[in-house]
Protein backbone atom coordinates (compact mmCIF):
# COMPACT_ATOMS: atom_id res chain seq x y z
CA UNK A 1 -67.90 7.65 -92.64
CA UNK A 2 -64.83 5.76 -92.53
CA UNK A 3 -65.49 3.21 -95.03
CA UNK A 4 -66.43 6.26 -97.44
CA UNK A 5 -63.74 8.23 -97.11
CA UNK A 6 -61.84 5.16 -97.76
CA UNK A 7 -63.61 4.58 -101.23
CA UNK A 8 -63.27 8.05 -101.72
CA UNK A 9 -59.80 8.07 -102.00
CA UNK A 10 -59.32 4.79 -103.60
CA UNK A 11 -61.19 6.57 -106.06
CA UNK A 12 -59.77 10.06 -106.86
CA UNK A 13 -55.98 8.88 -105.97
CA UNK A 14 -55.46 6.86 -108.97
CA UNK A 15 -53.44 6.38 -111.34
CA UNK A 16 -54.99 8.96 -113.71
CA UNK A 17 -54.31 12.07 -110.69
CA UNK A 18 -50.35 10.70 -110.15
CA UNK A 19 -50.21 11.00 -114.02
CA UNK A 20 -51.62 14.80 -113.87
CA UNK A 21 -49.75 15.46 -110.78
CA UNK A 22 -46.30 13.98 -112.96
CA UNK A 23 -46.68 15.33 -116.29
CA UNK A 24 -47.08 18.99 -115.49
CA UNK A 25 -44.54 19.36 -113.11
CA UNK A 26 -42.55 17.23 -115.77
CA UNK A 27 -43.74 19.61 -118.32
CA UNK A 28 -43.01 22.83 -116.19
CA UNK A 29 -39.58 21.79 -115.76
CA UNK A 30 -38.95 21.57 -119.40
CA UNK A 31 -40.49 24.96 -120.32
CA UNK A 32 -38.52 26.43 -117.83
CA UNK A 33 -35.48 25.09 -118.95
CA UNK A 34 -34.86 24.13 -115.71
CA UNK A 35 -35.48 27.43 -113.51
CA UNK A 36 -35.20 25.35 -110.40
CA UNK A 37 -31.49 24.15 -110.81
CA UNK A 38 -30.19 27.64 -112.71
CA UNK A 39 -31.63 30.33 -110.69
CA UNK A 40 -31.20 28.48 -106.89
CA UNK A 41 -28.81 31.33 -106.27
CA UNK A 42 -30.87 34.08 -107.28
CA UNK A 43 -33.31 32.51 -104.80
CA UNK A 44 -31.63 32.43 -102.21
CA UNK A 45 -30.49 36.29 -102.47
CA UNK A 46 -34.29 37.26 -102.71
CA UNK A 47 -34.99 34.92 -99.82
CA UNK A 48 -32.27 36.85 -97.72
CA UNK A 49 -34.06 40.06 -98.41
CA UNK A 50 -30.97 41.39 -100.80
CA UNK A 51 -34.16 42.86 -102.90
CA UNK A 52 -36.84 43.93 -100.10
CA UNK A 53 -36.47 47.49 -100.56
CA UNK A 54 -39.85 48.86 -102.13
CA UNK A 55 -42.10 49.19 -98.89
CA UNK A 56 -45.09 50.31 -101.09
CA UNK A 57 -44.90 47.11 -103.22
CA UNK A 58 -48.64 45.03 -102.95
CA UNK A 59 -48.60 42.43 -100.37
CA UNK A 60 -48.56 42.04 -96.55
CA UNK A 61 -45.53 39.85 -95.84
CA UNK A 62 -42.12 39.37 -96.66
CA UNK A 63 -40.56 36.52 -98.91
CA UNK A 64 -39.40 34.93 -95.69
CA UNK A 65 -42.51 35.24 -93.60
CA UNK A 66 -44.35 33.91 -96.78
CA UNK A 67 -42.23 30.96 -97.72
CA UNK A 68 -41.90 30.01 -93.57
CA UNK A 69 -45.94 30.12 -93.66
CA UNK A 70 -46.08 28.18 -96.33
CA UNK A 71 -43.30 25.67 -95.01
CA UNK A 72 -44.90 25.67 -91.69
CA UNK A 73 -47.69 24.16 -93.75
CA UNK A 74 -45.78 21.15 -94.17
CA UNK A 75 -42.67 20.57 -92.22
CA UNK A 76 -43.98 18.25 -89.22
CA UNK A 77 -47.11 16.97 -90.60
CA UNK A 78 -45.82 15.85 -94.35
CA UNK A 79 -41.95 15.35 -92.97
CA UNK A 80 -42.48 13.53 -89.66
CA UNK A 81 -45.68 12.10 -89.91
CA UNK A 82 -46.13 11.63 -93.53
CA UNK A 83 -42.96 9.98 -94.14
CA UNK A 84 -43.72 7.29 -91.70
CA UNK A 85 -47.03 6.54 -93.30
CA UNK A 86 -45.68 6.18 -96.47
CA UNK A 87 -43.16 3.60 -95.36
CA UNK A 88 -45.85 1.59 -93.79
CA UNK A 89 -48.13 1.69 -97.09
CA UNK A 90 -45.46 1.13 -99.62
CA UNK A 91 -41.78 0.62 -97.91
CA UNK A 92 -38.45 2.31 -98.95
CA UNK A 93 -39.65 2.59 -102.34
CA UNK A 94 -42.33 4.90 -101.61
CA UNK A 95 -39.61 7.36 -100.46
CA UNK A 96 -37.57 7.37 -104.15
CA UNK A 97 -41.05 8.61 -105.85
CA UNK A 98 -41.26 11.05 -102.99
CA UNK A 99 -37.83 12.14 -103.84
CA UNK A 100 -39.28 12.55 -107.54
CA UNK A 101 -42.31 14.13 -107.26
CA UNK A 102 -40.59 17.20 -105.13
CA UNK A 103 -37.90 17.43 -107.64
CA UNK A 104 -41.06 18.40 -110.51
CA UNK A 105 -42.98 20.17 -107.53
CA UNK A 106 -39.93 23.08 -107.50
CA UNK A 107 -41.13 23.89 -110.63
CA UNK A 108 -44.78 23.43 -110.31
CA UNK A 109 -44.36 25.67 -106.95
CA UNK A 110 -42.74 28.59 -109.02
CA UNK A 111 -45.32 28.84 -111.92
CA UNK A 112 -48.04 28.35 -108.79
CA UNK A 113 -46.51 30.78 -106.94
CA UNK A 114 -45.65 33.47 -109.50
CA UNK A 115 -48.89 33.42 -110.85
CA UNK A 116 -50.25 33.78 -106.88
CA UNK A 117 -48.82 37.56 -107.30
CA UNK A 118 -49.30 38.18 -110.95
CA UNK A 119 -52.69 38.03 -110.86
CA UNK A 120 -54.20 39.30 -107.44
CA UNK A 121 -57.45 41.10 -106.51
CA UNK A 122 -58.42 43.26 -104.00
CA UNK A 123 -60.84 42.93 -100.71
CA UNK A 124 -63.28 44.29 -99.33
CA UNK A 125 -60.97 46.15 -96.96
CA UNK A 126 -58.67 46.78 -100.42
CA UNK A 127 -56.12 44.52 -99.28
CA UNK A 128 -54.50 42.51 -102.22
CA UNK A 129 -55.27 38.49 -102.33
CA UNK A 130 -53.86 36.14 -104.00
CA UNK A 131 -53.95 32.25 -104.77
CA UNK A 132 -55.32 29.90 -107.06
CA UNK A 133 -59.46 30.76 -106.60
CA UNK A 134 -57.73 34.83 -107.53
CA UNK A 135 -55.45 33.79 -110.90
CA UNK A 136 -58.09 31.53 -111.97
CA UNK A 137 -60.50 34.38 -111.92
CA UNK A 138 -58.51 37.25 -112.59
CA UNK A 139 -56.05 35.39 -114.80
CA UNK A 140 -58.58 33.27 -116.92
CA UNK A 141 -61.47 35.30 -116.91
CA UNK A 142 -65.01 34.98 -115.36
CA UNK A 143 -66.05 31.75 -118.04
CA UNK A 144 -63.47 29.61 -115.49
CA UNK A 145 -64.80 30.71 -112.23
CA UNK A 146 -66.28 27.05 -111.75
CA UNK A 147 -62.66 26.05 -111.04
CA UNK A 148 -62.17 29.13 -108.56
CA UNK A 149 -65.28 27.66 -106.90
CA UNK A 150 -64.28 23.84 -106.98
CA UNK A 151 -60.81 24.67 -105.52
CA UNK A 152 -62.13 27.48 -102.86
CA UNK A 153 -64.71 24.41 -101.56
CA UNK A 154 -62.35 21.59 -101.62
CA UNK A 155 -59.95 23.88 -99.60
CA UNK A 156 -62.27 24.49 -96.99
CA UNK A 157 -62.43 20.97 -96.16
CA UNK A 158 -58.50 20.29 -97.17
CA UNK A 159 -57.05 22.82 -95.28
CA UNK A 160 -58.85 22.01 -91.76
CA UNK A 161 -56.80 20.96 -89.44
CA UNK A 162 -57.92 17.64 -88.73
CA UNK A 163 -54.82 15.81 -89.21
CA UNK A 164 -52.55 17.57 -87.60
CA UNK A 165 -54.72 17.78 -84.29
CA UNK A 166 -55.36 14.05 -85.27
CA UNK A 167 -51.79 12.78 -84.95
CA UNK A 168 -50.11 15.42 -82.14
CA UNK A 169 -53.13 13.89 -80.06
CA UNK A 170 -52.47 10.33 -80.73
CA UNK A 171 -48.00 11.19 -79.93
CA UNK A 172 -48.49 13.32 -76.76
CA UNK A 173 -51.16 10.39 -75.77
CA UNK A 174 -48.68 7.99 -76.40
CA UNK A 175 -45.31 9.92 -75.04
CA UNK A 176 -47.30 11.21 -71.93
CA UNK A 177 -50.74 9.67 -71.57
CA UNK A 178 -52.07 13.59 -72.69
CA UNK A 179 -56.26 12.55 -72.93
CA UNK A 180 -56.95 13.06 -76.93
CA UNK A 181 -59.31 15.72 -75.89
CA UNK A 182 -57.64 17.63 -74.15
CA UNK A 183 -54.78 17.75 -76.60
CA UNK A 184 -57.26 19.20 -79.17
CA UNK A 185 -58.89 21.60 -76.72
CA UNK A 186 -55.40 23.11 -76.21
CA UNK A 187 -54.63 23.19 -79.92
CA UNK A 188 -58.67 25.15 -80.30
CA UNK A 189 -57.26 27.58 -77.65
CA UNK A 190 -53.77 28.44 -79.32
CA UNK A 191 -54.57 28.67 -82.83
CA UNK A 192 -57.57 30.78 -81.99
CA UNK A 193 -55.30 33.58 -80.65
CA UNK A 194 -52.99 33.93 -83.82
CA UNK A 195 -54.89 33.01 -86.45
CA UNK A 196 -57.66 36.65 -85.40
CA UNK A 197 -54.27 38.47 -86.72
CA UNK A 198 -54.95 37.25 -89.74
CA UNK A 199 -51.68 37.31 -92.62
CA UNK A 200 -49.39 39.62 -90.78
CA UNK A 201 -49.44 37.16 -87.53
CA UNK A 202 -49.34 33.88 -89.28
CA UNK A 203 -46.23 35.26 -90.95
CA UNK A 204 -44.79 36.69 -88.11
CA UNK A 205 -45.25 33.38 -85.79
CA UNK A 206 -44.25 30.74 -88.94
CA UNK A 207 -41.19 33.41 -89.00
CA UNK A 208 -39.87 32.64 -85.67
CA UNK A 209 -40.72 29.10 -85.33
CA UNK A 210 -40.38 26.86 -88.43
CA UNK A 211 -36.82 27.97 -88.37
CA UNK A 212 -35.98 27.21 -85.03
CA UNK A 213 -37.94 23.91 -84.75
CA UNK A 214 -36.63 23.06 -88.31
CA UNK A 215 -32.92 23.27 -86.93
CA UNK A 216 -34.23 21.40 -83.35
CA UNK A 217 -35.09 18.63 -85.54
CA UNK A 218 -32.30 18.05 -87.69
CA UNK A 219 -30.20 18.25 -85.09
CA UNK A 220 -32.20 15.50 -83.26
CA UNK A 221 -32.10 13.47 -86.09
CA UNK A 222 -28.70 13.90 -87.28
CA UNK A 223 -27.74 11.57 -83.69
CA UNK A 224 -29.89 9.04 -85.11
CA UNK A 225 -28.29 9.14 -88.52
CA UNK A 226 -24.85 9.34 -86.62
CA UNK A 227 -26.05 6.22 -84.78
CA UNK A 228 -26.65 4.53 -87.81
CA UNK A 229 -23.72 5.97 -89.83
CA UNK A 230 -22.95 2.33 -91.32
CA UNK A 231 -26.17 1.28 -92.16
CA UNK A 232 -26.98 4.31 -94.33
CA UNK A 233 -25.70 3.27 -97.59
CA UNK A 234 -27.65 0.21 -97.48
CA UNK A 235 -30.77 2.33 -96.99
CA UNK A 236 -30.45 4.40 -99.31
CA UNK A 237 -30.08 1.62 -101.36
CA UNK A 238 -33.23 -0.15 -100.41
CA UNK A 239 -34.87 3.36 -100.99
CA UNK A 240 -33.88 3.23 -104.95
CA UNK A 241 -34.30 -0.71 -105.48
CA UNK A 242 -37.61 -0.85 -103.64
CA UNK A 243 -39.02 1.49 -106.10
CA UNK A 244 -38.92 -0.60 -108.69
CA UNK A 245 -38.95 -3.97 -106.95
CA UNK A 246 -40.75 -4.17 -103.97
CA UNK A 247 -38.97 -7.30 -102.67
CA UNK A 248 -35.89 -5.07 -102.78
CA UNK A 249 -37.12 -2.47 -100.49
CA UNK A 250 -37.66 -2.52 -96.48
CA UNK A 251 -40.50 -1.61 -94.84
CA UNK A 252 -43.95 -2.13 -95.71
CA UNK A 253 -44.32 -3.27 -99.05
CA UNK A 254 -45.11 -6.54 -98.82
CA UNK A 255 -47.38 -8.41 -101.87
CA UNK A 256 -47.48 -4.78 -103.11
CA UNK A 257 -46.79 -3.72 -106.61
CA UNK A 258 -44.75 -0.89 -108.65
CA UNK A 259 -47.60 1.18 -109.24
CA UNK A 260 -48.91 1.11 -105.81
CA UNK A 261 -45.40 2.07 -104.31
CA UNK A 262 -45.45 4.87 -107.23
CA UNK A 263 -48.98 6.00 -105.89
CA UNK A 264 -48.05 5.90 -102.18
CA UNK A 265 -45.16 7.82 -102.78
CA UNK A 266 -46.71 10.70 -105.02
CA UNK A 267 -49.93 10.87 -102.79
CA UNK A 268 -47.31 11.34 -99.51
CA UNK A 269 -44.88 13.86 -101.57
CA UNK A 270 -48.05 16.09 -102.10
CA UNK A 271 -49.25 16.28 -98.74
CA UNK A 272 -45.15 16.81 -97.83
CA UNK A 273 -44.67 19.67 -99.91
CA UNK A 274 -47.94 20.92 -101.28
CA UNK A 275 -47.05 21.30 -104.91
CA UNK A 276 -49.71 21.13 -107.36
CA UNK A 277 -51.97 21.58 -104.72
CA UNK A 278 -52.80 24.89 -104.76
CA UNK A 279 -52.27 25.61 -100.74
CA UNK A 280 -48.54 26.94 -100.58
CA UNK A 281 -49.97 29.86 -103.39
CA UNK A 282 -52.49 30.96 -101.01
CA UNK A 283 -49.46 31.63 -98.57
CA UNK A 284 -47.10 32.99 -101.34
CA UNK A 285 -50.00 34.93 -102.71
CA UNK A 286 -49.66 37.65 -99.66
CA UNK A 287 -45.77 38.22 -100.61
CA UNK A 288 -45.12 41.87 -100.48
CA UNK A 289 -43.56 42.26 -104.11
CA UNK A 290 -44.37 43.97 -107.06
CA UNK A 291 -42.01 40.99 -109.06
CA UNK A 292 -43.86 38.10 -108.56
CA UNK A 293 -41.25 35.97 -110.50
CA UNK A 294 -39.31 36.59 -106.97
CA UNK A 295 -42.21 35.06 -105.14
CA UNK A 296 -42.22 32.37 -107.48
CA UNK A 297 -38.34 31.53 -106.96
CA UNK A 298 -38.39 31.90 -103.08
CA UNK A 299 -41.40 29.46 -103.38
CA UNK A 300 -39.42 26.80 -105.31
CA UNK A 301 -37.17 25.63 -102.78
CA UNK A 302 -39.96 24.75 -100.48
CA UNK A 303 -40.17 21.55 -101.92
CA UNK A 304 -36.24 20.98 -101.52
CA UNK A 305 -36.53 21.50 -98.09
CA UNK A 306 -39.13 19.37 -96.83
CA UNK A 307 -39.11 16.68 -99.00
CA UNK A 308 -35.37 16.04 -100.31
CA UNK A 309 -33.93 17.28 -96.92
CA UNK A 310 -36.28 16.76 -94.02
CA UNK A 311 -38.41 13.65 -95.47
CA UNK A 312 -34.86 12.53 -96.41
CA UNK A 313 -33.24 12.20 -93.01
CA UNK A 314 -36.52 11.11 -91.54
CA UNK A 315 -37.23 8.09 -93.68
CA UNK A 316 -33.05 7.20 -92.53
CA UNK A 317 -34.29 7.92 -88.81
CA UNK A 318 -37.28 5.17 -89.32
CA UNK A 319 -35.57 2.75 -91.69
CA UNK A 320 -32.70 2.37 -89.72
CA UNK A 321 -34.60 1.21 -86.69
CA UNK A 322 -36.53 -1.48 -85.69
CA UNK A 323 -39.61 0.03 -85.57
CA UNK A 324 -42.64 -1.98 -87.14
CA UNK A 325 -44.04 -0.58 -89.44
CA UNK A 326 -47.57 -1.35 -88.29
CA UNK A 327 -47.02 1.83 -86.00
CA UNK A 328 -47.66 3.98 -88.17
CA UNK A 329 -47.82 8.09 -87.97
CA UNK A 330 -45.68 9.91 -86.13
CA UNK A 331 -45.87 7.50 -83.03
CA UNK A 332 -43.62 5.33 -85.52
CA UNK A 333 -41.08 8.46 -85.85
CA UNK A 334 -41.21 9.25 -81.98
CA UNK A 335 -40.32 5.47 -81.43
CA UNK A 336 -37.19 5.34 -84.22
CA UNK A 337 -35.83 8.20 -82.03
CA UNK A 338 -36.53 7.06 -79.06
CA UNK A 339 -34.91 4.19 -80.22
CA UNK A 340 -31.55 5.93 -80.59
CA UNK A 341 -31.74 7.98 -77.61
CA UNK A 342 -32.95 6.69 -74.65
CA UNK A 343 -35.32 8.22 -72.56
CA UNK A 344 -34.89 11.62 -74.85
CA UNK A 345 -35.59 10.88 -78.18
CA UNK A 346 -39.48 10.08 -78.17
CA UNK A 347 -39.52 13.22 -75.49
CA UNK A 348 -37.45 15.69 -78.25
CA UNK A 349 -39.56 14.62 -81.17
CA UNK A 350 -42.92 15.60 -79.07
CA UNK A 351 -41.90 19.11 -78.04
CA UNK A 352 -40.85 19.61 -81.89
CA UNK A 353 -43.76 17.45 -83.51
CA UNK A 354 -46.21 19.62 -81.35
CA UNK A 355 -45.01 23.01 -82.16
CA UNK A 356 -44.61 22.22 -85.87
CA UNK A 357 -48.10 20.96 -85.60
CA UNK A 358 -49.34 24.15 -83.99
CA UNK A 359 -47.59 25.93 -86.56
CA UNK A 360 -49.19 23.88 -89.60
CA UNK A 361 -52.61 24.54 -88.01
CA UNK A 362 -52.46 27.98 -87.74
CA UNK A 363 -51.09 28.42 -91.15
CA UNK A 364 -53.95 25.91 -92.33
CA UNK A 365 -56.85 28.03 -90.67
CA UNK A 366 -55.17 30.76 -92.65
CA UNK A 367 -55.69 29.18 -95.91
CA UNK A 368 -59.70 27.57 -95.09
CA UNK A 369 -60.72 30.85 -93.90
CA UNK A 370 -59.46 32.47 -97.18
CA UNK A 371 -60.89 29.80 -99.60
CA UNK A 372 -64.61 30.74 -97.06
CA UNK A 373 -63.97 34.24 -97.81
CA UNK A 374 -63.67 34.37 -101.04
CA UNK A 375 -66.75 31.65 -101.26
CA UNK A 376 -69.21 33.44 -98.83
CA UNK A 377 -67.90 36.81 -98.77
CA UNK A 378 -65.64 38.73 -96.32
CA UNK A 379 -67.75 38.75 -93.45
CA UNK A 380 -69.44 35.07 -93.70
CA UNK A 381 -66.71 34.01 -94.61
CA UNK A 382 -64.59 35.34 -91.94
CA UNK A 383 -67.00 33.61 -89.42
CA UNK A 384 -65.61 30.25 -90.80
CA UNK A 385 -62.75 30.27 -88.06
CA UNK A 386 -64.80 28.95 -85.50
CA UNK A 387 -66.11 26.38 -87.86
CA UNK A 388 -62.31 25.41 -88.13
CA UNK A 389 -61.37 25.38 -84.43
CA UNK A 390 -63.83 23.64 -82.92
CA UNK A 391 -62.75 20.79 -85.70
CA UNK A 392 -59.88 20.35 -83.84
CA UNK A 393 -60.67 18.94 -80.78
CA UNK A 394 -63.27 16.65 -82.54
CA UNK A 395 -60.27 15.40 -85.15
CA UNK A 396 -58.65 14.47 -81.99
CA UNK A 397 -60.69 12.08 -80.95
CA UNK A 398 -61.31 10.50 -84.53
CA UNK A 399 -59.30 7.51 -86.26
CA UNK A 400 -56.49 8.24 -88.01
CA UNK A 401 -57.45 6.84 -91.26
CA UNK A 402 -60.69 8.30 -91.63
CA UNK A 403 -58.47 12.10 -91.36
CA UNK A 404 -55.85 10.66 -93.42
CA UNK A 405 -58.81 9.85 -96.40
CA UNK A 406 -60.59 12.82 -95.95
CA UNK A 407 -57.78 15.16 -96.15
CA UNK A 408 -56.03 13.25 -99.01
CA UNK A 409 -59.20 13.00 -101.10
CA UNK A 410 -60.11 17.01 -101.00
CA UNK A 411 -56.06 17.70 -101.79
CA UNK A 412 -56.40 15.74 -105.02
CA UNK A 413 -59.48 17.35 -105.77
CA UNK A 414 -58.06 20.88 -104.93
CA UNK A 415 -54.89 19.76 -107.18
CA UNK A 416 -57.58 19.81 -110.67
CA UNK A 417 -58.53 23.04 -110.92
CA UNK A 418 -55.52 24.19 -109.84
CA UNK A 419 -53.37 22.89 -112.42
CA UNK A 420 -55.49 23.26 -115.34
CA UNK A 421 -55.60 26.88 -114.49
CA UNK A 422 -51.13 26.71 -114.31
CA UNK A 423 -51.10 24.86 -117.36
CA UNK A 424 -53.20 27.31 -119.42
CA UNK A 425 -51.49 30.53 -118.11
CA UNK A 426 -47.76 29.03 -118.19
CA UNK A 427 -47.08 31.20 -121.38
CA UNK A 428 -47.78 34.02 -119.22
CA UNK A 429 -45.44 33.34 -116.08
CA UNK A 430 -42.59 32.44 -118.88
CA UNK A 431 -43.07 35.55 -120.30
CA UNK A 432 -42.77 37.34 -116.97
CA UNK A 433 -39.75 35.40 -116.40
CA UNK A 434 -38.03 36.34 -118.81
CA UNK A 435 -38.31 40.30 -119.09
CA UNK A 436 -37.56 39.88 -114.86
CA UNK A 437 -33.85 37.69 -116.00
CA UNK A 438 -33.09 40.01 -118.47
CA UNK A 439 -33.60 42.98 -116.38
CA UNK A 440 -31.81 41.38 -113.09
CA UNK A 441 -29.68 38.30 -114.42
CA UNK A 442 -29.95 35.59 -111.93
């Protein structure tokens, strides 16, 4: 299984997927005219609630609760852990097409996103749903429902949570000699009891706790930046050079070339910040808002947060230590901190690496139980939970590259569908945005 999984996503992560991936979000940022970089203040209003006044408005969660559930996605697992695999597969320079691929996902993320709540359907218990299986059916029409399909099976397998039980079981074995198994037993127990509440407590939990472990961490890291003050420059450096010439970088890219770098660094950005992917529309998708271009702006600065802020300081955090990069994963991470403080820092990261973990997983069983629902129906599908949890503990025990693969190769195949579907309805969401600017500025 290992040796597939590896072929498997030798195979799909090419060169061909990075240029998909690259050109649409390239291409959404130009018909946009830039959305992302003019209407950041407008998005920040509508993330503050400034417009949450229409209570009967479709939807089940507020912008904050939705963009928190969709960041809880991906802050600890893409941030912490992701950033230090990336650095051991393709060095510094991996990190500068990280930085570039999140720039185009803002945009990708808001024609995702807006199209998540322009074009929702109803359940069987009538409650709106919305994500890219929904606005490839509703949006599209029933002659595209093979991409629905292709994205709702990938995403049962993509969003399970088998990486993030994978890794928080290989750090709290490593920080505190926590048996793998146990570690994913726990994880089976606490997920179970949120994720039965369905939207409304995923939204609620993410709410409260990305937030708090979000500031936790940057805190945390900021003393190892602080640490490192002088050295930073340099890094940064090595970040920019490395991209281009791999002798020029630190880290792990040794005998690699350009184009690997490139595809290490795209590859990581996706799993950091979900754009393109389909996943973070899923979360968006249960916004309560009858203007979805509002989802779709709240949504865009997902990207700016965990990959050019948090991947930012915690590719700093690793570079700047002497950690090798054969330990790869999080354990890498824990060790750069622990580096810089002591007897505290591998201790800190744990506490915060496990909750965002718990966090991601819950939000995760969210999204594979919706992609089984709308597959097998409301009540088959709904059964697919324990499917999900009882993956846990058995991801805990498995290798970290065969979780790594698997998850990676159904995320590129989930990314297809999903942004054919955005390219051929972008007309649409441009449309939308601009009767919704020239009715509220921005």
């Amino acid at each position: 299984m290992e040796a597939f999984w590896a072929e498997a996503v030798a195979i799909v992560w090419g060169l061909p997927l990075v240029i998909l991936l690259a050109l649409s979000g390239a291409y959404f940022t130009v018909i946009s005219r830039l959305i992302p970089l003019r209407h950041a203040r407008h998005a920040f209003a509508v993330l503050a609630g400034r417009y949450d006044r229409d209570s009967s408005a479709p939807g089940e969660i507020s912008h904050f609760r939705a963009l928190s559930a969709a960041l809880s996605g991906t802050i600890g697992m893409g941030n912490i852990a992701g950033v230090a695999i990336a650095i051991a597969a393709g060095g510094s320079g991996a990190v500068f097409w990280m930085w570039v691929a999140g720039a185009f996902g803002m945009a990708t993320k808001f024609f995702t996103c807006t199209l998540a709540c322009m074009y929702r359907k109803p359940d069987s218990a009538g409650v709106m749903q919305g994500g890219p299986m929904y606005f490839i059916e509703v949006g599209l029409g029933p002659r595209f429902k093979p991409l629905a399909i292709m994205f709702s099976a990938c995403g049962m397998v993509g969003c399970l949570g088998l990486f993030q039980s994978n890794q928080v079981a290989n750090l709290l074995a490593a920080q505190w000699s926590m048996p793998p198994l146990a570690t994913g037993l726990g994880a089976m127990a606490l997920v179970g009891v949120v994720v039965v509440g369905g939207s409304v407590r995923v939204g609620r939990v993410a709410g409260v706790l990305v937030p708090l472990m979000c500031l936790v961490y940057l805190a945390g890291a900021a003393v190892v930046v602080i640490d490192h003050l002088a050295e930073v420059p340099a890094i940064l450096t090595a970040i920019v050079h490395g991209a281009f010439s791999p002798e020029a970088g630190i880290g792990g890219a040794a005998g690699l070339t350009v184009k690997e770098i490139l595809i290490t660094g795209v590859r990581r950005a996706v799993f950091s910040n979900e754009a393109g992917v389909g996943t973070e529309a899923m979360a968006h998708g249960a916004a309560r808002t009858s203007e979805p271009v509002r989802e779709g702006l709240v949504a865009m600065l997902g990207p700016f947060i965990d990959t050019h802020v948090i991947c930012t300081v915690t590719a700093i955090v690793i570079l700047s230590s002497s950690v090798a990069p054969a330990d790869a994963g999080v354990v890498m991470t824990a060790a750069a901190f622990e580096a810089s403080m002591p007897g505290f820092g591998g201790d800190l990261l744990s506490v915060v690496f496990a909750l965002f973990a718990l966090t991601t997983m819950i939000t995760y069983a969210y999204y594979s139980v919706k992609c089984a629902r709308y597959l097998l129906g409301e009540k088959v599908g709904g059964l697919f939970v324990y499917v999900y949890l009882v993956t846990l503990p058995l991801a805990a025990i498995t290798s970290q590259s065969m979780t790594v693969n698997l998850i990676d190769t159904t995320y590129a195949l989930m990314a297809i569908p999903n942004l054919i579907a955005t390219v051929l309805l972008a007309p649409r969401v441009l449309s939308a945005s601009q009767d919704y600017f020239s009715r509220h500025g921005g």
